[in-house]
C-alpha atoms as a PDB file:
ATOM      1  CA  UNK A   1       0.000   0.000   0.000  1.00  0.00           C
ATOM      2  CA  UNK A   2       1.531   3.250  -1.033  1.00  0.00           C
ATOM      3  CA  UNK A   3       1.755   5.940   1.255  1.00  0.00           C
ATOM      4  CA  UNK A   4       1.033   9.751   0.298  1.00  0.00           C
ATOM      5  CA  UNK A   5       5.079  10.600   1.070  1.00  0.00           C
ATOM      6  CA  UNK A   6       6.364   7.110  -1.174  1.00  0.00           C
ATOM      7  CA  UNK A   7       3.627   8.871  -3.932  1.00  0.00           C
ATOM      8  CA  UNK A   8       5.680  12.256  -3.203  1.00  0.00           C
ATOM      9  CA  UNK A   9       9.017  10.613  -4.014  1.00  0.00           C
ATOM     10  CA  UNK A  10       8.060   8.643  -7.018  1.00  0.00           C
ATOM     11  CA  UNK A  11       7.452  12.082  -8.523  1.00  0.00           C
ATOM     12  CA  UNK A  12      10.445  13.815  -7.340  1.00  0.00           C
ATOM     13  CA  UNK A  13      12.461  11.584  -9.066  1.00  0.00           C
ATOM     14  CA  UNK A  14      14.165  12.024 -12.281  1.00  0.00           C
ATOM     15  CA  UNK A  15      12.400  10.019 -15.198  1.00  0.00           C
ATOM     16  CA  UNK A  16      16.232   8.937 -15.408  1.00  0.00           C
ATOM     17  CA  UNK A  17      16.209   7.400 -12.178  1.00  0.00           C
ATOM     18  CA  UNK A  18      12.938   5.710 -12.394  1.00  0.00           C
ATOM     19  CA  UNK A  19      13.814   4.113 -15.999  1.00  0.00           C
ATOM     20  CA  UNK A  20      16.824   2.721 -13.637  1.00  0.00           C
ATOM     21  CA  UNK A  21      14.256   1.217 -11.145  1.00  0.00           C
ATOM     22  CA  UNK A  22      11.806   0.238 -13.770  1.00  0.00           C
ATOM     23  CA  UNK A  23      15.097  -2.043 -15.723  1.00  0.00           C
ATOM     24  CA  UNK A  24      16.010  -3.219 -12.037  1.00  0.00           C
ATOM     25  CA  UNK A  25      12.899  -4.949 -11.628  1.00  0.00           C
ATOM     26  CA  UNK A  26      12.876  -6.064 -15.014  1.00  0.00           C
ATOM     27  CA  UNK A  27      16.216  -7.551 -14.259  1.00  0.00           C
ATOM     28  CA  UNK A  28      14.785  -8.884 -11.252  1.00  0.00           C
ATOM     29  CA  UNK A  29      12.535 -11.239 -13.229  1.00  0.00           C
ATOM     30  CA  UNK A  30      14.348 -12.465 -15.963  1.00  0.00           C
ATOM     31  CA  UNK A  31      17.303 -13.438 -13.166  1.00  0.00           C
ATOM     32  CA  UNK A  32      14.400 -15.479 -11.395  1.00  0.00           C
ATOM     33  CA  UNK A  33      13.787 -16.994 -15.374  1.00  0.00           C
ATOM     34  CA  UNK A  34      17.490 -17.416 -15.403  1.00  0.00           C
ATOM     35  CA  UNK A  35      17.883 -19.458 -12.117  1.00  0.00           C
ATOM     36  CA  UNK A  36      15.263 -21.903 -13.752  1.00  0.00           C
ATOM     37  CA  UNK A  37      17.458 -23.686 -15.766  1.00  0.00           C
ATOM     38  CA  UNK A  38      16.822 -27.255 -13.857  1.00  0.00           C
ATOM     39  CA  UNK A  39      13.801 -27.134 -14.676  1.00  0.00           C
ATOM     40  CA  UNK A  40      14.733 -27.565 -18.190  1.00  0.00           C
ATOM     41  CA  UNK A  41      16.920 -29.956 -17.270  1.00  0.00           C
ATOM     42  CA  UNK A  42      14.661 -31.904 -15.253  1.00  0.00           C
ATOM     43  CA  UNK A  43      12.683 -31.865 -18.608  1.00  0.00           C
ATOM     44  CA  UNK A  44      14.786 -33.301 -20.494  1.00  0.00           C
ATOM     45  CA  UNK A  45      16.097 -35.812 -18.585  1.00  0.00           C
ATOM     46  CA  UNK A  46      12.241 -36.842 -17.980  1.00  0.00           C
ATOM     47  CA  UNK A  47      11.550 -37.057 -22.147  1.00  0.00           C
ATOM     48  CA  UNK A  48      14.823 -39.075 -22.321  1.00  0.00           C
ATOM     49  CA  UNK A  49      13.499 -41.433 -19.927  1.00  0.00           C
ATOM     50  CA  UNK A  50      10.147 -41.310 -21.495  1.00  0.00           C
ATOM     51  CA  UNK A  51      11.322 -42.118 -24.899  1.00  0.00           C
ATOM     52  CA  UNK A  52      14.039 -44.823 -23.621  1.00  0.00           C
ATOM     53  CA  UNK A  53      10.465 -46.523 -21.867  1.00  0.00           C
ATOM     54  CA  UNK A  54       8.547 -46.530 -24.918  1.00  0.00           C
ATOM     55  CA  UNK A  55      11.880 -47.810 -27.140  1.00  0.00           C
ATOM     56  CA  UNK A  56      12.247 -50.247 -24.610  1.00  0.00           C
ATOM     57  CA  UNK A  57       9.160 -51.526 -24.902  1.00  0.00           C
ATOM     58  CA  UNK A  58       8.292 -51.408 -28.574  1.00  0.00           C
ATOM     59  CA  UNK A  59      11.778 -53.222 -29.661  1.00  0.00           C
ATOM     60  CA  UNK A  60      11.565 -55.646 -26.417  1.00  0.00           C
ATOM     61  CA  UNK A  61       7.670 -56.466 -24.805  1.00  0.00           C
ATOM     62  CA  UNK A  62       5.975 -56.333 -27.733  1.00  0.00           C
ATOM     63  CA  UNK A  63       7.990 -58.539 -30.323  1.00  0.00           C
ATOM     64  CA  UNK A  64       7.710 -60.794 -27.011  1.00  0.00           C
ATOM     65  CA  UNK A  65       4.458 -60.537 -26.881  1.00  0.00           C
ATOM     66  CA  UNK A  66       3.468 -61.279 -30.826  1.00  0.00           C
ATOM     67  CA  UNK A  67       6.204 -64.362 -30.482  1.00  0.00           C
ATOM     68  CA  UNK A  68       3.784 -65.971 -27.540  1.00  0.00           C
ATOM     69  CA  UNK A  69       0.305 -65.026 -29.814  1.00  0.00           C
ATOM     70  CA  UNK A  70       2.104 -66.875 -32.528  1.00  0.00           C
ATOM     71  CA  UNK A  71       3.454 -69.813 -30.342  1.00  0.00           C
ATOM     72  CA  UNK A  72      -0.311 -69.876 -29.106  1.00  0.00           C
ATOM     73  CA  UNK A  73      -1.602 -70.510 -32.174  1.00  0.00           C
ATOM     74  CA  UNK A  74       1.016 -73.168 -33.217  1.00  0.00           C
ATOM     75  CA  UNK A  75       0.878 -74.869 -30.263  1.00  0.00           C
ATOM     76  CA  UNK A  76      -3.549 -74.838 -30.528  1.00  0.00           C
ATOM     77  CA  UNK A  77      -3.310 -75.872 -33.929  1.00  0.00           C
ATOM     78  CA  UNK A  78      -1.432 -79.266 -32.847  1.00  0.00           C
ATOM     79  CA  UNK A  79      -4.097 -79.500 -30.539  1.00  0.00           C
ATOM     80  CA  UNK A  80      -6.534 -79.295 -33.145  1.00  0.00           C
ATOM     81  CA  UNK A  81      -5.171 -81.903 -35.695  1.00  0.00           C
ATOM     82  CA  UNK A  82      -4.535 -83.685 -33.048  1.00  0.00           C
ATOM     83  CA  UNK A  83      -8.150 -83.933 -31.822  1.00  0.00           C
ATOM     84  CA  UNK A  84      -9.061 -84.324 -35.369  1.00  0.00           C
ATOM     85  CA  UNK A  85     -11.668 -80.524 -35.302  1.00  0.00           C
ATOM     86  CA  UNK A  86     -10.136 -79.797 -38.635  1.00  0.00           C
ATOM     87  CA  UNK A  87     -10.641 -82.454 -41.110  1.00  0.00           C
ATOM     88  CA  UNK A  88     -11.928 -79.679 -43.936  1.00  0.00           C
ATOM     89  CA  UNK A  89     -12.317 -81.614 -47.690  1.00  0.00           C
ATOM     90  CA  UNK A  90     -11.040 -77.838 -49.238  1.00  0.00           C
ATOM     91  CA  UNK A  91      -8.759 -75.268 -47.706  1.00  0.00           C
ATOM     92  CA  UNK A  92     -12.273 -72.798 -47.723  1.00  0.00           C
ATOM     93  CA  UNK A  93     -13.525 -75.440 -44.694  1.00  0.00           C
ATOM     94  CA  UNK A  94     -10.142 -75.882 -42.773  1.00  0.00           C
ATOM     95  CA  UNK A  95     -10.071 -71.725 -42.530  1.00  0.00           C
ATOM     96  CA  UNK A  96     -13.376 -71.658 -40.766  1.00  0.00           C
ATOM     97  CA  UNK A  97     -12.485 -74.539 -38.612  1.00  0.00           C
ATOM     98  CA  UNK A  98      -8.969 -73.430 -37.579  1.00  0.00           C
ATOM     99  CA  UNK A  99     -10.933 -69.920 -37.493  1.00  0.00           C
ATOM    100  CA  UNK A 100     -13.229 -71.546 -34.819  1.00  0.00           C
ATOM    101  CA  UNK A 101     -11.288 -73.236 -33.198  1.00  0.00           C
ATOM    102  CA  UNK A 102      -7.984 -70.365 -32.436  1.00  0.00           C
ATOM    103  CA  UNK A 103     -11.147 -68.261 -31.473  1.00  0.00           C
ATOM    104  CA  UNK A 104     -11.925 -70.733 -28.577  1.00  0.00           C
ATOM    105  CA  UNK A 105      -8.678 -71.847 -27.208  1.00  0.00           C
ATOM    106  CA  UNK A 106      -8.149 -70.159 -23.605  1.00  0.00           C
ATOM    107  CA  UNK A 107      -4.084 -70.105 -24.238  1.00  0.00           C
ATOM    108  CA  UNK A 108      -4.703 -68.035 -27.540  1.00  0.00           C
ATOM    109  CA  UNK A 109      -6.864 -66.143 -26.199  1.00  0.00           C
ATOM    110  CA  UNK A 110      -5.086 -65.286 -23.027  1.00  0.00           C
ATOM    111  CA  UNK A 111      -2.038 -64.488 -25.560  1.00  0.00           C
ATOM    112  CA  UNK A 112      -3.935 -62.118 -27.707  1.00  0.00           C
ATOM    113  CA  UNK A 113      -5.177 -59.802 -24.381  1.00  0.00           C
ATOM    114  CA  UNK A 114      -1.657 -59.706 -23.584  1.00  0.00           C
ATOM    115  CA  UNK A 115      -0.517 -58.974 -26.984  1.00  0.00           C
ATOM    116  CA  UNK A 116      -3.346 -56.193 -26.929  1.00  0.00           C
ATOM    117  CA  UNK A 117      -2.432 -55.004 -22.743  1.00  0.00           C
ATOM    118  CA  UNK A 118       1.330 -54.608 -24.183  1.00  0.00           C
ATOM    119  CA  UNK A 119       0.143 -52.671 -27.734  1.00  0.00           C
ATOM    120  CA  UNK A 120      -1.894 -50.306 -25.287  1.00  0.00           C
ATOM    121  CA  UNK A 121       1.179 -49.867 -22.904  1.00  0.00           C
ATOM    122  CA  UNK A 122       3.405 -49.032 -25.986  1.00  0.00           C
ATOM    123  CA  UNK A 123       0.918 -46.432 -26.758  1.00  0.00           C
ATOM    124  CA  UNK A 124       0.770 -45.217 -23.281  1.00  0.00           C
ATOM    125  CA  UNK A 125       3.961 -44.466 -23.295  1.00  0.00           C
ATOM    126  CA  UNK A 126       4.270 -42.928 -26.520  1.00  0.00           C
ATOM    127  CA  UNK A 127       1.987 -40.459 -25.807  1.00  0.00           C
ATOM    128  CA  UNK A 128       3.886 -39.597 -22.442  1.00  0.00           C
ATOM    129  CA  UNK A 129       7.079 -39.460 -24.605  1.00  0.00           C
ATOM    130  CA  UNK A 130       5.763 -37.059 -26.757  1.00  0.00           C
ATOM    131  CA  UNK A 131       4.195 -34.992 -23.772  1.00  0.00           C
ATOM    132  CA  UNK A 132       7.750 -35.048 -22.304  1.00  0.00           C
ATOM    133  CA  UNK A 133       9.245 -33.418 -25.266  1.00  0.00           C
ATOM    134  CA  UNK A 134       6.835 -31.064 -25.656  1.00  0.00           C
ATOM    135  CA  UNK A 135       7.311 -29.802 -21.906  1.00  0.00           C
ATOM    136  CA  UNK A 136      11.026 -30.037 -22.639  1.00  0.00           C
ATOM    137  CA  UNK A 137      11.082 -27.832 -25.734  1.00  0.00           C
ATOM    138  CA  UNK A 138       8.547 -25.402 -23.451  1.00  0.00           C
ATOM    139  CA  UNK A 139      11.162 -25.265 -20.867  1.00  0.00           C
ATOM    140  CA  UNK A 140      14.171 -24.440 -23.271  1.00  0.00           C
ATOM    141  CA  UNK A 141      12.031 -22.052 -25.188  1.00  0.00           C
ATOM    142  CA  UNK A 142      11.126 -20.319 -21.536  1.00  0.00           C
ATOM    143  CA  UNK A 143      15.032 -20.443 -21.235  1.00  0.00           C
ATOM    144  CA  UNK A 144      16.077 -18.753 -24.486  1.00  0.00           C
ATOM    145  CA  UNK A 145      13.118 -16.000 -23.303  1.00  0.00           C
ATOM    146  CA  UNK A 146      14.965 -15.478 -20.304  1.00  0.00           C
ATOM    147  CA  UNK A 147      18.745 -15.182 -22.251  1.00  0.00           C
ATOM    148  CA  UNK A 148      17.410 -13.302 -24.982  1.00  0.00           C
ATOM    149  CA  UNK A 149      15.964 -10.808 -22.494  1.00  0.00           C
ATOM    150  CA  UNK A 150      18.500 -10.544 -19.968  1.00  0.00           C
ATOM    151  CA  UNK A 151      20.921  -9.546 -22.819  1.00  0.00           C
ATOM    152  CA  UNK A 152      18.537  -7.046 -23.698  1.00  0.00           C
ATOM    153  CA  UNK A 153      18.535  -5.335 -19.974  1.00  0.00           C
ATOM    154  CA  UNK A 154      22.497  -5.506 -20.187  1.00  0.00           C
ATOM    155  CA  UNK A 155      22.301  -3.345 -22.747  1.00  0.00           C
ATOM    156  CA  UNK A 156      19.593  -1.085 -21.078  1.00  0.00           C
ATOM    157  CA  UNK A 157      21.707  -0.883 -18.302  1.00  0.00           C
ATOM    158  CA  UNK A 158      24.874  -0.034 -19.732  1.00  0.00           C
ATOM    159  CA  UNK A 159      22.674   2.892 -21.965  1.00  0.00           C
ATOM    160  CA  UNK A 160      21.242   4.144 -18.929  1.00  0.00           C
ATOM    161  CA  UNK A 161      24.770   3.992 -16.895  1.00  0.00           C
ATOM    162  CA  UNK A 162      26.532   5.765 -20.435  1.00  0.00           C
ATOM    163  CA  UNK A 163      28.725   2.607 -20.918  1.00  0.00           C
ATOM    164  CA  UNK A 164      28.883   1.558 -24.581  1.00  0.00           C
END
Protein backbone atom coordinates (compact mmCIF):
# COMPACT_ATOMS: atom_id res chain seq x y z
CA UNK A 1 0.00 0.00 0.00
CA UNK A 2 1.53 3.25 -1.03
CA UNK A 3 1.75 5.94 1.26
CA UNK A 4 1.03 9.75 0.30
CA UNK A 5 5.08 10.60 1.07
CA UNK A 6 6.36 7.11 -1.17
CA UNK A 7 3.63 8.87 -3.93
CA UNK A 8 5.68 12.26 -3.20
CA UNK A 9 9.02 10.61 -4.01
CA UNK A 10 8.06 8.64 -7.02
CA UNK A 11 7.45 12.08 -8.52
CA UNK A 12 10.45 13.82 -7.34
CA UNK A 13 12.46 11.58 -9.07
CA UNK A 14 14.16 12.02 -12.28
CA UNK A 15 12.40 10.02 -15.20
CA UNK A 16 16.23 8.94 -15.41
CA UNK A 17 16.21 7.40 -12.18
CA UNK A 18 12.94 5.71 -12.39
CA UNK A 19 13.81 4.11 -16.00
CA UNK A 20 16.82 2.72 -13.64
CA UNK A 21 14.26 1.22 -11.15
CA UNK A 22 11.81 0.24 -13.77
CA UNK A 23 15.10 -2.04 -15.72
CA UNK A 24 16.01 -3.22 -12.04
CA UNK A 25 12.90 -4.95 -11.63
CA UNK A 26 12.88 -6.06 -15.01
CA UNK A 27 16.22 -7.55 -14.26
CA UNK A 28 14.78 -8.88 -11.25
CA UNK A 29 12.54 -11.24 -13.23
CA UNK A 30 14.35 -12.47 -15.96
CA UNK A 31 17.30 -13.44 -13.17
CA UNK A 32 14.40 -15.48 -11.39
CA UNK A 33 13.79 -16.99 -15.37
CA UNK A 34 17.49 -17.42 -15.40
CA UNK A 35 17.88 -19.46 -12.12
CA UNK A 36 15.26 -21.90 -13.75
CA UNK A 37 17.46 -23.69 -15.77
CA UNK A 38 16.82 -27.26 -13.86
CA UNK A 39 13.80 -27.13 -14.68
CA UNK A 40 14.73 -27.56 -18.19
CA UNK A 41 16.92 -29.96 -17.27
CA UNK A 42 14.66 -31.90 -15.25
CA UNK A 43 12.68 -31.86 -18.61
CA UNK A 44 14.79 -33.30 -20.49
CA UNK A 45 16.10 -35.81 -18.59
CA UNK A 46 12.24 -36.84 -17.98
CA UNK A 47 11.55 -37.06 -22.15
CA UNK A 48 14.82 -39.07 -22.32
CA UNK A 49 13.50 -41.43 -19.93
CA UNK A 50 10.15 -41.31 -21.49
CA UNK A 51 11.32 -42.12 -24.90
CA UNK A 52 14.04 -44.82 -23.62
CA UNK A 53 10.47 -46.52 -21.87
CA UNK A 54 8.55 -46.53 -24.92
CA UNK A 55 11.88 -47.81 -27.14
CA UNK A 56 12.25 -50.25 -24.61
CA UNK A 57 9.16 -51.53 -24.90
CA UNK A 58 8.29 -51.41 -28.57
CA UNK A 59 11.78 -53.22 -29.66
CA UNK A 60 11.57 -55.65 -26.42
CA UNK A 61 7.67 -56.47 -24.80
CA UNK A 62 5.98 -56.33 -27.73
CA UNK A 63 7.99 -58.54 -30.32
CA UNK A 64 7.71 -60.79 -27.01
CA UNK A 65 4.46 -60.54 -26.88
CA UNK A 66 3.47 -61.28 -30.83
CA UNK A 67 6.20 -64.36 -30.48
CA UNK A 68 3.78 -65.97 -27.54
CA UNK A 69 0.31 -65.03 -29.81
CA UNK A 70 2.10 -66.88 -32.53
CA UNK A 71 3.45 -69.81 -30.34
CA UNK A 72 -0.31 -69.88 -29.11
CA UNK A 73 -1.60 -70.51 -32.17
CA UNK A 74 1.02 -73.17 -33.22
CA UNK A 75 0.88 -74.87 -30.26
CA UNK A 76 -3.55 -74.84 -30.53
CA UNK A 77 -3.31 -75.87 -33.93
CA UNK A 78 -1.43 -79.27 -32.85
CA UNK A 79 -4.10 -79.50 -30.54
CA UNK A 80 -6.53 -79.29 -33.15
CA UNK A 81 -5.17 -81.90 -35.69
CA UNK A 82 -4.54 -83.69 -33.05
CA UNK A 83 -8.15 -83.93 -31.82
CA UNK A 84 -9.06 -84.32 -35.37
CA UNK A 85 -11.67 -80.52 -35.30
CA UNK A 86 -10.14 -79.80 -38.64
CA UNK A 87 -10.64 -82.45 -41.11
CA UNK A 88 -11.93 -79.68 -43.94
CA UNK A 89 -12.32 -81.61 -47.69
CA UNK A 90 -11.04 -77.84 -49.24
CA UNK A 91 -8.76 -75.27 -47.71
CA UNK A 92 -12.27 -72.80 -47.72
CA UNK A 93 -13.52 -75.44 -44.69
CA UNK A 94 -10.14 -75.88 -42.77
CA UNK A 95 -10.07 -71.73 -42.53
CA UNK A 96 -13.38 -71.66 -40.77
CA UNK A 97 -12.48 -74.54 -38.61
CA UNK A 98 -8.97 -73.43 -37.58
CA UNK A 99 -10.93 -69.92 -37.49
CA UNK A 100 -13.23 -71.55 -34.82
CA UNK A 101 -11.29 -73.24 -33.20
CA UNK A 102 -7.98 -70.37 -32.44
CA UNK A 103 -11.15 -68.26 -31.47
CA UNK A 104 -11.92 -70.73 -28.58
CA UNK A 105 -8.68 -71.85 -27.21
CA UNK A 106 -8.15 -70.16 -23.60
CA UNK A 107 -4.08 -70.11 -24.24
CA UNK A 108 -4.70 -68.03 -27.54
CA UNK A 109 -6.86 -66.14 -26.20
CA UNK A 110 -5.09 -65.29 -23.03
CA UNK A 111 -2.04 -64.49 -25.56
CA UNK A 112 -3.94 -62.12 -27.71
CA UNK A 113 -5.18 -59.80 -24.38
CA UNK A 114 -1.66 -59.71 -23.58
CA UNK A 115 -0.52 -58.97 -26.98
CA UNK A 116 -3.35 -56.19 -26.93
CA UNK A 117 -2.43 -55.00 -22.74
CA UNK A 118 1.33 -54.61 -24.18
CA UNK A 119 0.14 -52.67 -27.73
CA UNK A 120 -1.89 -50.31 -25.29
CA UNK A 121 1.18 -49.87 -22.90
CA UNK A 122 3.41 -49.03 -25.99
CA UNK A 123 0.92 -46.43 -26.76
CA UNK A 124 0.77 -45.22 -23.28
CA UNK A 125 3.96 -44.47 -23.29
CA UNK A 126 4.27 -42.93 -26.52
CA UNK A 127 1.99 -40.46 -25.81
CA UNK A 128 3.89 -39.60 -22.44
CA UNK A 129 7.08 -39.46 -24.61
CA UNK A 130 5.76 -37.06 -26.76
CA UNK A 131 4.20 -34.99 -23.77
CA UNK A 132 7.75 -35.05 -22.30
CA UNK A 133 9.24 -33.42 -25.27
CA UNK A 134 6.84 -31.06 -25.66
CA UNK A 135 7.31 -29.80 -21.91
CA UNK A 136 11.03 -30.04 -22.64
CA UNK A 137 11.08 -27.83 -25.73
CA UNK A 138 8.55 -25.40 -23.45
CA UNK A 139 11.16 -25.27 -20.87
CA UNK A 140 14.17 -24.44 -23.27
CA UNK A 141 12.03 -22.05 -25.19
CA UNK A 142 11.13 -20.32 -21.54
CA UNK A 143 15.03 -20.44 -21.23
CA UNK A 144 16.08 -18.75 -24.49
CA UNK A 145 13.12 -16.00 -23.30
CA UNK A 146 14.97 -15.48 -20.30
CA UNK A 147 18.75 -15.18 -22.25
CA UNK A 148 17.41 -13.30 -24.98
CA UNK A 149 15.96 -10.81 -22.49
CA UNK A 150 18.50 -10.54 -19.97
CA UNK A 151 20.92 -9.55 -22.82
CA UNK A 152 18.54 -7.05 -23.70
CA UNK A 153 18.54 -5.33 -19.97
CA UNK A 154 22.50 -5.51 -20.19
CA UNK A 155 22.30 -3.34 -22.75
CA UNK A 156 19.59 -1.08 -21.08
CA UNK A 157 21.71 -0.88 -18.30
CA UNK A 158 24.87 -0.03 -19.73
CA UNK A 159 22.67 2.89 -21.96
CA UNK A 160 21.24 4.14 -18.93
CA UNK A 161 24.77 3.99 -16.89
CA UNK A 162 26.53 5.77 -20.44
CA UNK A 163 28.72 2.61 -20.92
CA UNK A 164 28.88 1.56 -24.58
Amino acid sequence: METFLDKQRELAMAPRDRDVLETIGQAQAVLADLHEWHSVSGAQLSMVSAQNAAREAKSLDLPRAREQVAEAEAEAMMDAYAEGAIDGKNAEQRKTQTDAWLARHEGVLAARDACRAVEARVVDLEAEAAVAEAEYKAALAKWNSAQAAAGLLSAMLRALAGIE
